[in-house]
Each structure stands twice: as structure tokens, then as C-alpha cells.
Protein backbone atom coordinates (compact mmCIF):
# COMPACT_ATOMS: atom_id res chain seq x y z
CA UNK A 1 -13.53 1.69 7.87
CA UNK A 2 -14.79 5.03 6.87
CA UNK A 3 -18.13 6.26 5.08
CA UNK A 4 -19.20 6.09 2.08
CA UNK A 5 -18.51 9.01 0.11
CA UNK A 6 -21.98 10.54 -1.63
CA UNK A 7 -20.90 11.10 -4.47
CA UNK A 8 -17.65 10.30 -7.28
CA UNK A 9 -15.96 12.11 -9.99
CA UNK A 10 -14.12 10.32 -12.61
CA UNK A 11 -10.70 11.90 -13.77
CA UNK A 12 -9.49 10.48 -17.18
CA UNK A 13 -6.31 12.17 -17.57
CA UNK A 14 -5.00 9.67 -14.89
CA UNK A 15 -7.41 7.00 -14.50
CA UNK A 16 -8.23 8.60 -10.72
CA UNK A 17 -11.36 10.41 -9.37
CA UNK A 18 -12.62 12.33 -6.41
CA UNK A 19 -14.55 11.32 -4.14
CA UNK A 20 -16.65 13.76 -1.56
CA UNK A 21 -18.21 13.21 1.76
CA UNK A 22 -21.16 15.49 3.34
CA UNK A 23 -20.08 16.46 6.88
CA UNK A 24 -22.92 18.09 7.93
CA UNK A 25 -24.25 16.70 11.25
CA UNK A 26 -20.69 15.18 11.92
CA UNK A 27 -18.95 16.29 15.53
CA UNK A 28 -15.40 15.75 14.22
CA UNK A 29 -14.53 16.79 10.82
CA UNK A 30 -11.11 15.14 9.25
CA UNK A 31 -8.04 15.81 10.73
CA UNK A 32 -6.05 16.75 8.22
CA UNK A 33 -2.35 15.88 9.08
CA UNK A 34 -3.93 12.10 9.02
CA UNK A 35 -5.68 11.92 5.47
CA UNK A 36 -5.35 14.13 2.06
CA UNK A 37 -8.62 15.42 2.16
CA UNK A 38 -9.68 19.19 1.47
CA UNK A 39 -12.38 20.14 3.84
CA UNK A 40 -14.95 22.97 2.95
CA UNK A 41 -17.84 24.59 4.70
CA UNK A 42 -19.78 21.38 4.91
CA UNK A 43 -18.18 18.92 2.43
CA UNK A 44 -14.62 16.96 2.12
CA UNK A 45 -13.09 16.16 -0.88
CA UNK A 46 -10.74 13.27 -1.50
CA UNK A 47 -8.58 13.28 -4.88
CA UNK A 48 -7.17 9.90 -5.82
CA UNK A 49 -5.43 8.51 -8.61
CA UNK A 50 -5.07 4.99 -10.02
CA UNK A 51 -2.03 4.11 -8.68
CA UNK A 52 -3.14 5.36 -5.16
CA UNK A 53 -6.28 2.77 -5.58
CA UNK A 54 -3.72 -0.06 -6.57
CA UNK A 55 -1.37 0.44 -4.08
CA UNK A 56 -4.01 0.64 -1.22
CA UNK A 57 -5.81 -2.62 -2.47
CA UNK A 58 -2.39 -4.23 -3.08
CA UNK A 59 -1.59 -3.52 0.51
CA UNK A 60 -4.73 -4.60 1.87
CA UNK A 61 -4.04 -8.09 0.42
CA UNK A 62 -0.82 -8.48 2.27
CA UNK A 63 -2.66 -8.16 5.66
CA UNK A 64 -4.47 -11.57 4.68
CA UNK A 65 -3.89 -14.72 5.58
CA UNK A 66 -3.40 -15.94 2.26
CA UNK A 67 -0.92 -13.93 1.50
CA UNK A 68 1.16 -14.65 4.92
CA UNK A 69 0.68 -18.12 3.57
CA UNK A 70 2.09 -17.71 0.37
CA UNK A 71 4.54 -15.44 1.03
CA UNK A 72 6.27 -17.87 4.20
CA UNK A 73 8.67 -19.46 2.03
CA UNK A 74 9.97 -16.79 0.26
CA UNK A 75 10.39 -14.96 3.69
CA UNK A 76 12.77 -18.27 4.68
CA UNK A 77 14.71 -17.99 2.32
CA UNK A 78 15.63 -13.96 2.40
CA UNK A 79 15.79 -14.70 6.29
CA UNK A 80 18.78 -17.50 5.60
CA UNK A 81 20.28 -15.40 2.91
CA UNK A 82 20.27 -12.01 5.41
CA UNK A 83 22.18 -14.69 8.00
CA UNK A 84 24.64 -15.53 5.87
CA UNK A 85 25.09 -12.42 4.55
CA UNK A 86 26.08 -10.95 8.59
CA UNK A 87 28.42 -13.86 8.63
CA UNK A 88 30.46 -12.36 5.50
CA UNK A 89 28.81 -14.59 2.81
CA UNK A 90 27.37 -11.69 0.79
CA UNK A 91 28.48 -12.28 -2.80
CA UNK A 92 29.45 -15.92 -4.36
CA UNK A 93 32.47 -14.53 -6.88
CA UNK A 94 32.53 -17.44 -9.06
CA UNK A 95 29.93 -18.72 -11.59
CA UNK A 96 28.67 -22.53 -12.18
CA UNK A 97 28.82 -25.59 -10.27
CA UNK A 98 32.34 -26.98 -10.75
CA UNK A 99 34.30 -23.41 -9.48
CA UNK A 100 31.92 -23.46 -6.15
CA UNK A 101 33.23 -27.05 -5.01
């Protein structure tokens, strides 16, 4: 995990902010083909939006163990669906019970 940025900027035009770090004292600054940050003199700034924030804490939930845990059967089922599909069962061209049997 990073630091903590010292100070934030609300945006309400999109529900995002900015957030900006002091790098003074710092041996490395940001790299900036890794993370969208605009570095100055002796201060980064990091622009964000809302759906940025949502996707990164949505995608921090799916690395949990709760998630693995409720995602496992779903994940069964797409994986016998994607085997069936390879062995030319992709699309069931009939609808309701009685034309299947």
C-alpha cells in the first residue's frame, strides 16, 4: 500500500477528487508509465473519479476470501457450460420441457 496523500480536493461535476502527495525527502519519485499521477517540483497529484474509486474497491473485494467463496458455484457452472459448449452443445434450439426430451 501507498501513503497517505496530505491533502484532498473534492470535484462535484463527477463525484471524483484529487488527491496530492508531498515528495520532498522521497529517493524515488512515481514512475509514471505505472500510475496516473502528475508529478511537479516537489508534489504529485492524483485525479480520480467516482467510478475509478468503485471499480478499485469493487476489485479489491474479489481478491477476498469471501468472495472466492461465494462466487465457487457460479464458477461451476460457467466451467460445465464452457465444456459443453467445446463439445458442440452451444445453443439449445428449442424452448420448454416437452421439445428437449
Amino acid at each position: 500500500m501507498g501513503r497517505a496523500p496530505e491533502r484532498f480536493e473534492a470535484n462535484d461535476a463527477d463525484d471524483g477528487g484529487r488527491a496530492y502527495f508531498n515528495l520532498e525527502g522521497r529517493e524515488s519519485r512515481p514512475k509514471r508509465n505505472d500510475r496516473p499521477v502528475k508529478v511537479r517540483v516537489a508534489q504529485a497529484r492524483l485525479t480520480y473519479t467516482c467510478k475509478q474509486v468503485r471499480v478499485a474497491k469493487r476489485r479489491a473485494f474479489e481478491e477476498t476470501n469471501e468472495f472466492k467463496r461465494l462466487r465457487r458455484h457460479r464458477s461451476g457452472a460457467e466451467a460445465t457450460n464452457s465444456q459443453l459448449a467445446r463439445l458442440g452443445m452451444k445453443r439449445l434450439r428449442v424452448r420448454g420441457r416437452r421439445s428437449v426430451h
